[in-house]
PDB file of N, CA and C in Angstrom:
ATOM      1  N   UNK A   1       0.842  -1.176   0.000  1.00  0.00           N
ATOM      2  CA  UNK A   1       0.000   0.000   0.000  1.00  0.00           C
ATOM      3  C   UNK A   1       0.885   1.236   0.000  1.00  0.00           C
ATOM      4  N   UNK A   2       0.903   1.719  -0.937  1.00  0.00           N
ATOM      5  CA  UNK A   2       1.887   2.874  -1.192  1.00  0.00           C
ATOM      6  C   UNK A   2       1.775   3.800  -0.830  1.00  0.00           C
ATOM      7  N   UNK A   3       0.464   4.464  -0.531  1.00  0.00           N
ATOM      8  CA  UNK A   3      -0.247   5.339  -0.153  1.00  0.00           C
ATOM      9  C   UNK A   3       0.293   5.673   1.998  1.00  0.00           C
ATOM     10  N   UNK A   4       0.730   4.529   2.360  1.00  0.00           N
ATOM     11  CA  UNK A   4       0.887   4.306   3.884  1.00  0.00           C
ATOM     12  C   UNK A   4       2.240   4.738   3.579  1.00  0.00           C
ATOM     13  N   UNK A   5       3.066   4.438   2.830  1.00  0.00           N
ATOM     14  CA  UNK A   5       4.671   4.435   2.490  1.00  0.00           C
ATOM     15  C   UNK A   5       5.385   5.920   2.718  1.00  0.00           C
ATOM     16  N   UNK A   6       4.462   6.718   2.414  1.00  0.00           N
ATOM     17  CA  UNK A   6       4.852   8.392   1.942  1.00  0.00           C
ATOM     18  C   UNK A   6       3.751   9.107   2.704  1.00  0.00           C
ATOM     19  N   UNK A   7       4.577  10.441   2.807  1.00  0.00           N
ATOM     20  CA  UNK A   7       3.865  11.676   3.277  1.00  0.00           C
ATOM     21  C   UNK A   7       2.501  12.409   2.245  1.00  0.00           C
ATOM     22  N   UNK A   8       1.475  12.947   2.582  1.00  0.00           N
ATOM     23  CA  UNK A   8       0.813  12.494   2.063  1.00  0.00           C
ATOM     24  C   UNK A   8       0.812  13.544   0.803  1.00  0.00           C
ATOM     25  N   UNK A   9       1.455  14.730   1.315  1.00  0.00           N
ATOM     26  CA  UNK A   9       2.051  15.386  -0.216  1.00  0.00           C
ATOM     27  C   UNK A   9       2.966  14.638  -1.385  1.00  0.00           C
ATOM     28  N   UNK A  10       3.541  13.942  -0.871  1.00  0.00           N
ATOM     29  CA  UNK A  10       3.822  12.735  -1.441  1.00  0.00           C
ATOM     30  C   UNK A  10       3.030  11.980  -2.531  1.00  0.00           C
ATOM     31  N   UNK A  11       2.305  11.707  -1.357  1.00  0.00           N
ATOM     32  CA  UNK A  11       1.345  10.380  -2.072  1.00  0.00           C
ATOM     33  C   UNK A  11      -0.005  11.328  -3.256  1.00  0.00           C
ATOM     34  N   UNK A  12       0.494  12.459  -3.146  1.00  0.00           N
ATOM     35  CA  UNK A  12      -0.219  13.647  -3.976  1.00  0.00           C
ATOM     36  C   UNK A  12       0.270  13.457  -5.210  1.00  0.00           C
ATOM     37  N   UNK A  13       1.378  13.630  -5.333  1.00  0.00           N
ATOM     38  CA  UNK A  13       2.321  14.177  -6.118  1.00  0.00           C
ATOM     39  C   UNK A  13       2.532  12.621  -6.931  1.00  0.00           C
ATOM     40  N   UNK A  14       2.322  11.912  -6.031  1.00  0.00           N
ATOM     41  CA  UNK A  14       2.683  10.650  -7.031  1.00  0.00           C
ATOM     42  C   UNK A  14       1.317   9.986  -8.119  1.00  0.00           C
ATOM     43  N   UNK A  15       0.422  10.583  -7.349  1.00  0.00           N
ATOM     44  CA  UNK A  15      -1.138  10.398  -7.732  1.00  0.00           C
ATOM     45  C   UNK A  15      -0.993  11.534  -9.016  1.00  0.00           C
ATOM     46  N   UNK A  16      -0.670  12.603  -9.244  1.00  0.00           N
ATOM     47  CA  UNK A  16      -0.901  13.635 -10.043  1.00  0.00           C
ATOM     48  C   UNK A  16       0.302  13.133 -11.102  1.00  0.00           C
ATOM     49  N   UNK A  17       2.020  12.711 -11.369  1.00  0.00           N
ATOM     50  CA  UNK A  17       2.287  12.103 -11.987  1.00  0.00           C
ATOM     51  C   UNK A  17       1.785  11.168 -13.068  1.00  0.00           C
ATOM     52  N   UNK A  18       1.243   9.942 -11.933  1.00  0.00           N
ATOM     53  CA  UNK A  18       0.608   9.086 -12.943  1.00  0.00           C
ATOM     54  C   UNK A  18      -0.787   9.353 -13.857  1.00  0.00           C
ATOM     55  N   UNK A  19      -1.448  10.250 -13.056  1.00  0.00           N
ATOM     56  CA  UNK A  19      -2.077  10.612 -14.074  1.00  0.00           C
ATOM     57  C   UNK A  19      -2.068  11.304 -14.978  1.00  0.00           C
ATOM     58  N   UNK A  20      -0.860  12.166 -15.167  1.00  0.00           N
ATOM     59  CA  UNK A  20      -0.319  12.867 -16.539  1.00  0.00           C
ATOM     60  C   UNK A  20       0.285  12.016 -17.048  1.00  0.00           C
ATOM     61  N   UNK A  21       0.942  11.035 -16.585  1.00  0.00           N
ATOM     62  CA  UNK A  21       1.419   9.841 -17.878  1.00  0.00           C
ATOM     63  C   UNK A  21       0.299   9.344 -18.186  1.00  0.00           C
ATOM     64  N   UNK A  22      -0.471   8.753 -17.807  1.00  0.00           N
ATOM     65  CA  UNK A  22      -2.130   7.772 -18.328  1.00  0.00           C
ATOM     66  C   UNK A  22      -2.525   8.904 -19.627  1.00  0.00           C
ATOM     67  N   UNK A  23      -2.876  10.446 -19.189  1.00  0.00           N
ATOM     68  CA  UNK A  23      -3.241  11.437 -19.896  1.00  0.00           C
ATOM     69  C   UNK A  23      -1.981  11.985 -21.111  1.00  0.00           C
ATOM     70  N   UNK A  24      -1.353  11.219 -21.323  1.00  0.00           N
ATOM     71  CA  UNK A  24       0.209  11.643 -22.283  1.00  0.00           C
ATOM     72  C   UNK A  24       0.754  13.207 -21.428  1.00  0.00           C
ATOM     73  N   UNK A  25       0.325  13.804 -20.976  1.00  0.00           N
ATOM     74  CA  UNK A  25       0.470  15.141 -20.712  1.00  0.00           C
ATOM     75  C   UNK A  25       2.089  15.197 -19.914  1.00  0.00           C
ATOM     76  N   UNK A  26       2.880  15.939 -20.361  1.00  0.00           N
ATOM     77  CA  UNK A  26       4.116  15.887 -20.115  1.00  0.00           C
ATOM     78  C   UNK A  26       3.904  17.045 -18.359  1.00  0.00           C
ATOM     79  N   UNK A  27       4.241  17.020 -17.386  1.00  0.00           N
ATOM     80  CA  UNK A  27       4.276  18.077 -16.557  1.00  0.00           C
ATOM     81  C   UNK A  27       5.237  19.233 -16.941  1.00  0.00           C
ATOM     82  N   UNK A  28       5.130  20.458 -16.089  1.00  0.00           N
ATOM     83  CA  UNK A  28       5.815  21.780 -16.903  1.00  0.00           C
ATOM     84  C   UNK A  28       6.911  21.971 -15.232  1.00  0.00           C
ATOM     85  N   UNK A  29       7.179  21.179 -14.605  1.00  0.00           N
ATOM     86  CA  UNK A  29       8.088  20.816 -13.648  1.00  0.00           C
ATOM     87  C   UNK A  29       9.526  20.486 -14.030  1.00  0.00           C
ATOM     88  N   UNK A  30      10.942  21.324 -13.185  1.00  0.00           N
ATOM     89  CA  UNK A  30      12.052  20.943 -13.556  1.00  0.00           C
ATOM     90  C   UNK A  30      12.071  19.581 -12.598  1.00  0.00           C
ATOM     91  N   UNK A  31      13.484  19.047 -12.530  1.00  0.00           N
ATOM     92  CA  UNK A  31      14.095  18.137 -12.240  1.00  0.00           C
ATOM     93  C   UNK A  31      13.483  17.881 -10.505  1.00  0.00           C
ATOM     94  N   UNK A  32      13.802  17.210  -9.595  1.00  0.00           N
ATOM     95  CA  UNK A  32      13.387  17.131  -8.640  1.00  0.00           C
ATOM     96  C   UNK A  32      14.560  18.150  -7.641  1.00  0.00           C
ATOM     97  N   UNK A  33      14.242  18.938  -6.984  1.00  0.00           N
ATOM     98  CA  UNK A  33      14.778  20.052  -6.374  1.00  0.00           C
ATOM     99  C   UNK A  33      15.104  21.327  -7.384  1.00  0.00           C
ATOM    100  N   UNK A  34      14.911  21.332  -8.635  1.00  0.00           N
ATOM    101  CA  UNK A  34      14.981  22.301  -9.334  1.00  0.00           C
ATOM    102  C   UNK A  34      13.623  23.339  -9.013  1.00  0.00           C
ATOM    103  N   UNK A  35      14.448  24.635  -9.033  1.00  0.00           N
ATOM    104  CA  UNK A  35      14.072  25.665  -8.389  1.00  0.00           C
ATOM    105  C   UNK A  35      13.673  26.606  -9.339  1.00  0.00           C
ATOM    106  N   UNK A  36      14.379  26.638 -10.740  1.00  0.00           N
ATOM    107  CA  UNK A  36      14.259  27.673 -11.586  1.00  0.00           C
ATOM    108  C   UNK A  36      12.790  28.200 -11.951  1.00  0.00           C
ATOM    109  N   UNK A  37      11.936  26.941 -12.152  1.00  0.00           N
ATOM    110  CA  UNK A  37      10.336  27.333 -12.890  1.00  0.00           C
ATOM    111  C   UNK A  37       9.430  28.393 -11.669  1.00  0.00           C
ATOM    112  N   UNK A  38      10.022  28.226 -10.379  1.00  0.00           N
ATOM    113  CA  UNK A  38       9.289  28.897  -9.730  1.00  0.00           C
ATOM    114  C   UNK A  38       9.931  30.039  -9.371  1.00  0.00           C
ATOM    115  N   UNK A  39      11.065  30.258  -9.527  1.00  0.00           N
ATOM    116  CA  UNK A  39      11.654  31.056  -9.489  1.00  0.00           C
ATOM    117  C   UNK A  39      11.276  33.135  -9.477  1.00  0.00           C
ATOM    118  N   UNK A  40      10.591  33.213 -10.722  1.00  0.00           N
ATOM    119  CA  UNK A  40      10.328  34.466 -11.677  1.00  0.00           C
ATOM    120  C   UNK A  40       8.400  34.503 -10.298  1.00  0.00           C
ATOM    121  N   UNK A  41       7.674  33.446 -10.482  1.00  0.00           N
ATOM    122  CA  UNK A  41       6.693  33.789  -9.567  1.00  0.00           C
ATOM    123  C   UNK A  41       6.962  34.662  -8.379  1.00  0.00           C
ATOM    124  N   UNK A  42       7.479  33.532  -7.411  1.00  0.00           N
ATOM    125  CA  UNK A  42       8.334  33.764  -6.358  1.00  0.00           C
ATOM    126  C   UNK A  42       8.826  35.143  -6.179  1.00  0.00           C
ATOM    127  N   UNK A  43      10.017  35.690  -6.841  1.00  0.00           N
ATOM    128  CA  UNK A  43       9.890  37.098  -6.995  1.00  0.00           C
ATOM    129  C   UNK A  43       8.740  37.962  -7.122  1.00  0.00           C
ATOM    130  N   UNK A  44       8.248  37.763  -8.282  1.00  0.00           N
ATOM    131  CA  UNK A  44       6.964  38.849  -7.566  1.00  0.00           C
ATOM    132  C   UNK A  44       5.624  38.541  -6.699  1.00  0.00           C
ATOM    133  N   UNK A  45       5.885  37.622  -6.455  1.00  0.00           N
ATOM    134  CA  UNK A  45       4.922  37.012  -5.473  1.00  0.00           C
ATOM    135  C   UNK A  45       5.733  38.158  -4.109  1.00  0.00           C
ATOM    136  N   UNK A  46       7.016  38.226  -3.830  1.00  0.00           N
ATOM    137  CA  UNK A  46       7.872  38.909  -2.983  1.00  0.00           C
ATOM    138  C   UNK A  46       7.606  40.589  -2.737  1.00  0.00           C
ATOM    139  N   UNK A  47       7.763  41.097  -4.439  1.00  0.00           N
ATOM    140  CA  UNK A  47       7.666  42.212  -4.452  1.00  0.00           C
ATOM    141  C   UNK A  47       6.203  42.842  -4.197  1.00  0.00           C
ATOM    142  N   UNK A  48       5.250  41.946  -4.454  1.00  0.00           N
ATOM    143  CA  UNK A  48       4.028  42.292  -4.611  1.00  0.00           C
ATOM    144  C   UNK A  48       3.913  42.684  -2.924  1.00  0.00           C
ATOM    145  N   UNK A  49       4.126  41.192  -2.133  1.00  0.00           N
ATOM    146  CA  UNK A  49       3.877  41.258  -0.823  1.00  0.00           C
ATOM    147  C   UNK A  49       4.875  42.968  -0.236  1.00  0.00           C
ATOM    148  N   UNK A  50       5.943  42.571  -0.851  1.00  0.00           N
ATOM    149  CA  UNK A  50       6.835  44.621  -0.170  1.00  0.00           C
ATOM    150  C   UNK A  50       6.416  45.574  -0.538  1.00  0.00           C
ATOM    151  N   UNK A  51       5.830  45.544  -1.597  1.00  0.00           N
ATOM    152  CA  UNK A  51       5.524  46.886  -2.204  1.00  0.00           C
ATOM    153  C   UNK A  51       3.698  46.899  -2.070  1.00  0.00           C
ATOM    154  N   UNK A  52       3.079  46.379  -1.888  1.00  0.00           N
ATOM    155  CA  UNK A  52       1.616  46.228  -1.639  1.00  0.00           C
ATOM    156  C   UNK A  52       0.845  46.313  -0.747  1.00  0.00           C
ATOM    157  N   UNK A  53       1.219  44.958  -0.250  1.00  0.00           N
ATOM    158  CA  UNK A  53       0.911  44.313   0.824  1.00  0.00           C
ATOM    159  C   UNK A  53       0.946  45.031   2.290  1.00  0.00           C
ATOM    160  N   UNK A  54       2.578  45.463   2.376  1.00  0.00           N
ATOM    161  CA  UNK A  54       3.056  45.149   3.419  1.00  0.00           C
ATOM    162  C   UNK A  54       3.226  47.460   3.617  1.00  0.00           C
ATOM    163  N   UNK A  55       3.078  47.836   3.088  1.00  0.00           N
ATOM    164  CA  UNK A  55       2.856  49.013   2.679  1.00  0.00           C
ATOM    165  C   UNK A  55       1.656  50.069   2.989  1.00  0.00           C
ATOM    166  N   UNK A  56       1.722  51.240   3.182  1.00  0.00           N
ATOM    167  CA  UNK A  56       0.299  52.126   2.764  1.00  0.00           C
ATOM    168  C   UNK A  56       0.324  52.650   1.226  1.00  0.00           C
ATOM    169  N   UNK A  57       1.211  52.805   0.710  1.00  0.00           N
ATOM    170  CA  UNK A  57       1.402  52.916  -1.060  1.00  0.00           C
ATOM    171  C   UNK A  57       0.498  53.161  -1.294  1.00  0.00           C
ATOM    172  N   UNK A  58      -0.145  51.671  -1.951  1.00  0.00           N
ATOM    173  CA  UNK A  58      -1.547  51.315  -2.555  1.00  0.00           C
ATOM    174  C   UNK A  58      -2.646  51.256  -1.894  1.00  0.00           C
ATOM    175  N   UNK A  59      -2.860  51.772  -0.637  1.00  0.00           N
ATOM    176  CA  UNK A  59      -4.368  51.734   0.258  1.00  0.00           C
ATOM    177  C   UNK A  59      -3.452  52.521   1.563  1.00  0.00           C
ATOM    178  N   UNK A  60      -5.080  53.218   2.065  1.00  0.00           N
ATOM    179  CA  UNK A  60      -4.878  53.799   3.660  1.00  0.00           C
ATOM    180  C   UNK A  60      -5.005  52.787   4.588  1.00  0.00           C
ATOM    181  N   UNK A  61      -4.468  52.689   5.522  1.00  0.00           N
ATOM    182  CA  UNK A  61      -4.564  52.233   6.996  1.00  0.00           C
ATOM    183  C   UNK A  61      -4.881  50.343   6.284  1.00  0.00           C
ATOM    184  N   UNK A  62      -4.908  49.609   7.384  1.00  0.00           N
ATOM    185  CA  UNK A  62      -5.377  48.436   7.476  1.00  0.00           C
ATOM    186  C   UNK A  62      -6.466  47.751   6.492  1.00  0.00           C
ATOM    187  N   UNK A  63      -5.658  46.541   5.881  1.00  0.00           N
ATOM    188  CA  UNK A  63      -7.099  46.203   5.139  1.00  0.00           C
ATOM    189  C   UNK A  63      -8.283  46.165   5.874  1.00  0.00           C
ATOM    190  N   UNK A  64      -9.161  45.621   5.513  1.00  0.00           N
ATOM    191  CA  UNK A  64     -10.890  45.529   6.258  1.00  0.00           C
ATOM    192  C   UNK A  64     -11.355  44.669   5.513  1.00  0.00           C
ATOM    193  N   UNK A  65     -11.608  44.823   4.008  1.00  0.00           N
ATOM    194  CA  UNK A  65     -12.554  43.394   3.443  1.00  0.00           C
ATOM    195  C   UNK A  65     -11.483  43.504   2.260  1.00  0.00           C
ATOM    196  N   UNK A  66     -11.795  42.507   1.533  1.00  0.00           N
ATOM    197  CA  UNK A  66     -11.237  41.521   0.519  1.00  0.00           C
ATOM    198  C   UNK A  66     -11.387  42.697  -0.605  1.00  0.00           C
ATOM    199  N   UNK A  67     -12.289  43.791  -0.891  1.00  0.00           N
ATOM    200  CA  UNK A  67     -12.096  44.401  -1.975  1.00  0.00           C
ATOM    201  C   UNK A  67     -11.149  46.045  -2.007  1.00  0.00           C
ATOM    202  N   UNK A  68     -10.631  45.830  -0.665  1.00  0.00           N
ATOM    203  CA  UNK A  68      -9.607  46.340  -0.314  1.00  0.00           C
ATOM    204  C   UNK A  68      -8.506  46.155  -0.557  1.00  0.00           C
ATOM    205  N   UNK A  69      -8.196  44.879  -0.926  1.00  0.00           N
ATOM    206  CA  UNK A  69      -6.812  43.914  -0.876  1.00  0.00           C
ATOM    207  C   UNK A  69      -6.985  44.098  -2.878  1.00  0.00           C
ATOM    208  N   UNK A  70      -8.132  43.920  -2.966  1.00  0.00           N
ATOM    209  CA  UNK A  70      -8.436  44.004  -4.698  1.00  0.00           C
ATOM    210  C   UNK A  70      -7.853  45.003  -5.259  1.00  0.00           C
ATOM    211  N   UNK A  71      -8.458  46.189  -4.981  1.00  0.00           N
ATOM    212  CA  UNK A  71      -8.303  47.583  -4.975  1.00  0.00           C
ATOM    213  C   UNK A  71      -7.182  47.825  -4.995  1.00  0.00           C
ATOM    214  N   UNK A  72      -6.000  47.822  -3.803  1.00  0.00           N
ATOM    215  CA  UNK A  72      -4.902  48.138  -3.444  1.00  0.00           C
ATOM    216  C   UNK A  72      -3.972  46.828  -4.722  1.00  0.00           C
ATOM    217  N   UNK A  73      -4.012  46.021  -4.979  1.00  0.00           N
ATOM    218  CA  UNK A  73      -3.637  45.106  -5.870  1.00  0.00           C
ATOM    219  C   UNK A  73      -3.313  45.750  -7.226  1.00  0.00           C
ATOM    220  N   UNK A  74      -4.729  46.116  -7.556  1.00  0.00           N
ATOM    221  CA  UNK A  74      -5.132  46.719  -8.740  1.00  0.00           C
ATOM    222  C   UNK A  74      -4.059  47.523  -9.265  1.00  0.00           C
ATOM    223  N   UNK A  75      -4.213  49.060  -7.983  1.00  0.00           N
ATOM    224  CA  UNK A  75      -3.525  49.778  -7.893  1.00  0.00           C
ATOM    225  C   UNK A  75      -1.665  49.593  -8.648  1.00  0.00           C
ATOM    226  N   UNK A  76      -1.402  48.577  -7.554  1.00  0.00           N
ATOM    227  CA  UNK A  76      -0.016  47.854  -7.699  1.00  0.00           C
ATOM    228  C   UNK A  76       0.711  47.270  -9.042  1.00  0.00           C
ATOM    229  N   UNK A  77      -0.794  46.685  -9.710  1.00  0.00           N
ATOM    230  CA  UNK A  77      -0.323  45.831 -11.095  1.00  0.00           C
ATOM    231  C   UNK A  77      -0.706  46.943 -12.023  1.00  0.00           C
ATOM    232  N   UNK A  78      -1.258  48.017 -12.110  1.00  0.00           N
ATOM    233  CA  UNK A  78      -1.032  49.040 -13.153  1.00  0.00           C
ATOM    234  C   UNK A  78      -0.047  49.614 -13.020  1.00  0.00           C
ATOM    235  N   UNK A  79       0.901  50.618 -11.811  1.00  0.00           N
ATOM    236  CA  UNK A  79       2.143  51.129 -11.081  1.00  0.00           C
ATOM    237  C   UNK A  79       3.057  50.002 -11.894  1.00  0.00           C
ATOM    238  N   UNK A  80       3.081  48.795 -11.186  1.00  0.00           N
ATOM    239  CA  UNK A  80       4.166  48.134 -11.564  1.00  0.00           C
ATOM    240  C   UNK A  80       4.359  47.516 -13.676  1.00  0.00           C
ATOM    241  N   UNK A  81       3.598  47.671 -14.105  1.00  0.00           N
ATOM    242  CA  UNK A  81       3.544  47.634 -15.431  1.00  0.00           C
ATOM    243  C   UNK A  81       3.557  48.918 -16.528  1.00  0.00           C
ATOM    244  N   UNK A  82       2.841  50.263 -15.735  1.00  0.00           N
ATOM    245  CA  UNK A  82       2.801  50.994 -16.617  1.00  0.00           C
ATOM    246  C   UNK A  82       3.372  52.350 -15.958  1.00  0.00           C
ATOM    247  N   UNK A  83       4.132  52.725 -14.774  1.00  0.00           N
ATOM    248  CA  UNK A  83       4.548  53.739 -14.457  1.00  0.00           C
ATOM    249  C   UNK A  83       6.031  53.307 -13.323  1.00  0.00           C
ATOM    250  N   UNK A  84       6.079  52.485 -12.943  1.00  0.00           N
ATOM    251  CA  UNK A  84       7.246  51.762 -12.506  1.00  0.00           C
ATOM    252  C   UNK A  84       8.564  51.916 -13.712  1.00  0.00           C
ATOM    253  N   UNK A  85       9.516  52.540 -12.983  1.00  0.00           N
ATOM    254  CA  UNK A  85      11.256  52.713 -13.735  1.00  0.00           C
ATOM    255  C   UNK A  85      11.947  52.089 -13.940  1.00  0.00           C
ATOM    256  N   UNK A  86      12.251  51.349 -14.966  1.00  0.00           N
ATOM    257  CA  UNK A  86      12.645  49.684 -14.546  1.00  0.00           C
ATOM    258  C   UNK A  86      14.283  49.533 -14.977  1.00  0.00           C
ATOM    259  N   UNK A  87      15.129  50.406 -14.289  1.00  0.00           N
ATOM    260  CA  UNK A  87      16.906  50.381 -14.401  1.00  0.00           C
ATOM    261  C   UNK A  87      17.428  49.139 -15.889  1.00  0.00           C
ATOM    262  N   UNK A  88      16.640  48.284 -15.762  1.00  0.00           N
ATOM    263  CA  UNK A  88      17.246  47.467 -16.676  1.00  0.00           C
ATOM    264  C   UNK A  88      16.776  48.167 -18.377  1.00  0.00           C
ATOM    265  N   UNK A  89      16.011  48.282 -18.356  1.00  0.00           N
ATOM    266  CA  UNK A  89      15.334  49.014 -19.549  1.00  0.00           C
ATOM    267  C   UNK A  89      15.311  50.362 -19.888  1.00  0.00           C
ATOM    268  N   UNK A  90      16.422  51.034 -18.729  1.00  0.00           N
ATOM    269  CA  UNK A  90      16.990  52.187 -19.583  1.00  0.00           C
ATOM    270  C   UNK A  90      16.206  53.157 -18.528  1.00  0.00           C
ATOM    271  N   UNK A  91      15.370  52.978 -17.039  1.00  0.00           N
ATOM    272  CA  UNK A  91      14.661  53.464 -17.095  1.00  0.00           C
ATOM    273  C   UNK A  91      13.426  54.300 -17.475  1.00  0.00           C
ATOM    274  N   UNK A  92      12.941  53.033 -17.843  1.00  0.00           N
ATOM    275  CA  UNK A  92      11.482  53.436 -18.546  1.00  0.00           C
ATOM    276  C   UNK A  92      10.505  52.577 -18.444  1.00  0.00           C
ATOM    277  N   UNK A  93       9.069  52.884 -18.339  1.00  0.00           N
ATOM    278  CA  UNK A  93       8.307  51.676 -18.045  1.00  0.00           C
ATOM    279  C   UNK A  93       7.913  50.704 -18.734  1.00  0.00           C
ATOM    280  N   UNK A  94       7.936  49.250 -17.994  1.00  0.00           N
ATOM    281  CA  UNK A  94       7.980  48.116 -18.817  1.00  0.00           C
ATOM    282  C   UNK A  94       6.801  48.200 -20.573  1.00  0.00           C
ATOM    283  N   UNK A  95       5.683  48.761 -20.007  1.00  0.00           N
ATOM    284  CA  UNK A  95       4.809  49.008 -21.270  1.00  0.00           C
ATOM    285  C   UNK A  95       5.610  50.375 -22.454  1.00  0.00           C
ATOM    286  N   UNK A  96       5.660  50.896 -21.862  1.00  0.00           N
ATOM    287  CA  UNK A  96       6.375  52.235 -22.536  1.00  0.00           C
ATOM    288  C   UNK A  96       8.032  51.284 -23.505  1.00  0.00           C
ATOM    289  N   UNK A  97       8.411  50.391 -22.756  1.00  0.00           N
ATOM    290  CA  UNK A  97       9.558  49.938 -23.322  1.00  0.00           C
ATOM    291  C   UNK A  97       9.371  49.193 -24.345  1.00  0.00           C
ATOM    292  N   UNK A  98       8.293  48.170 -24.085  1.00  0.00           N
ATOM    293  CA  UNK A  98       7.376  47.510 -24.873  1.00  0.00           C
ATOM    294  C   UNK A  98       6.783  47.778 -26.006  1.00  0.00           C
ATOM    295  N   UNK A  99       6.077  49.125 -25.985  1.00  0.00           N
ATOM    296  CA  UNK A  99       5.532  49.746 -26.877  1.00  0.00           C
ATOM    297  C   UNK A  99       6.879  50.145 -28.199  1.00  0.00           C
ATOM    298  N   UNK A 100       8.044  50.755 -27.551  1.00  0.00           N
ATOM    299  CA  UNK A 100       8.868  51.138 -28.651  1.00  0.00           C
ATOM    300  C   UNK A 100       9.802  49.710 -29.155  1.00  0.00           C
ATOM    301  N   UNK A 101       9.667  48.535 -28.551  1.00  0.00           N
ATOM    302  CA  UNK A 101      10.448  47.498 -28.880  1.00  0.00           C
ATOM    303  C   UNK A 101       9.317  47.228 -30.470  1.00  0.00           C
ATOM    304  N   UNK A 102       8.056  47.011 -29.947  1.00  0.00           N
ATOM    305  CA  UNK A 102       7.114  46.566 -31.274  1.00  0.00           C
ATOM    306  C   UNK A 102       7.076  47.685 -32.446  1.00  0.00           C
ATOM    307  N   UNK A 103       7.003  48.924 -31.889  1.00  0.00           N
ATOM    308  CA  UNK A 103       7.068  49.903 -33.257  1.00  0.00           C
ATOM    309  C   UNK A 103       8.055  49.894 -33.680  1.00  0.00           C
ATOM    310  N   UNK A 104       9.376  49.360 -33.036  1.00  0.00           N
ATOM    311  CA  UNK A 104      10.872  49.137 -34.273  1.00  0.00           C
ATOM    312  C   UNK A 104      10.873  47.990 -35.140  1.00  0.00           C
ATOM    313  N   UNK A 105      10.047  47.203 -34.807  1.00  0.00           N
ATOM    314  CA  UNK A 105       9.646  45.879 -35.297  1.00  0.00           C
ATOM    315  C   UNK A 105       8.817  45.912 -36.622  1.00  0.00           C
ATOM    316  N   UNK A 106       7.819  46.738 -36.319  1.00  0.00           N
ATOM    317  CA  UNK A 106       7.016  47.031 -37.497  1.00  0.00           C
ATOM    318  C   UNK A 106       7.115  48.417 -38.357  1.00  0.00           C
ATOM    319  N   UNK A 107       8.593  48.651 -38.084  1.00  0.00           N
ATOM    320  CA  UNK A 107       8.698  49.714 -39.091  1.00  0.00           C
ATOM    321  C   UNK A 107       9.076  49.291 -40.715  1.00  0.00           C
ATOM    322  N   UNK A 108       8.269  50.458 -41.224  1.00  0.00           N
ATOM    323  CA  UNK A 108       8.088  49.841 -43.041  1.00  0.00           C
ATOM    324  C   UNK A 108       9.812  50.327 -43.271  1.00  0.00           C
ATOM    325  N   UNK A 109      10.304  49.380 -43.809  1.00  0.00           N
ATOM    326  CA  UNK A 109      11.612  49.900 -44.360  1.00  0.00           C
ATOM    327  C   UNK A 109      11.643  51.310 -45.415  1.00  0.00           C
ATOM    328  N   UNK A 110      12.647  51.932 -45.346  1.00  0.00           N
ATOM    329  CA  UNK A 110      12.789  53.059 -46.001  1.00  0.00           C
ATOM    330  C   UNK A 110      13.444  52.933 -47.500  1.00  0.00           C
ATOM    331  N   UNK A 111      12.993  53.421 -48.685  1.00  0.00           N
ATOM    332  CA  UNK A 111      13.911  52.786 -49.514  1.00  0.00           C
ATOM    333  C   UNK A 111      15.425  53.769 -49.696  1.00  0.00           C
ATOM    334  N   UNK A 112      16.546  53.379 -49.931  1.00  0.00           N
ATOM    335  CA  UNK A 112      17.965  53.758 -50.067  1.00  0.00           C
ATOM    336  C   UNK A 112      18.067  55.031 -51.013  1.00  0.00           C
TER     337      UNK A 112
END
């Protein structure tokens, strides 16, 4: 009984395996202790919590209900996408950087 053998996250994890092999479905998981795929979440799962969360920034005083936490979120993922300075990109915001990466892309060539 295999299920008695292992912890029961374990016995999760081994249950969810086999059924992506039965289902052909390859999992989107590195190696066993590989860290990288969660990696990029993790970070802003981090920043969100410092800069959000843990903050008055994005909301006054203490949350209270759940559309507070929304709200103040909201707040956070527009800031951090469309007015946030982002040193690597020259300081400029990730959309703003974005925007001029695609219009060099689709520029009509000039003729000589």
């Amino acid at each position: 009984m295999l299920h008695r053998l292992v912890e029961p996250g374990q016995y999760t994890s081994l249950r969810l395996t086999e059924h992506l092999a039965l289902e052909e479905i390859r999992p989107s998981i590195g190696s066993v202790g590989d860290a990288y795929d969660n990696a990029l979440m993790e970070t802003i799962n981090g920043l969100y919590k410092a800069e959000c969360i843990r903050t008055l920034v994005f909301h006054d005083g203490p949350y209270k209900t759940i559309a507070d936490v929304e709200y103040a979120t909201a707040g956070w993922v527009d800031w951090y996408n469309n007015r946030r300075l982002h040193s690597t990109l020259g300081n400029v915001p990730p959309v703003e950087f974005e925007q001029a990466h695609y219009a060099a892309l689709n520029r009509e060539p000039h003729p000589v």
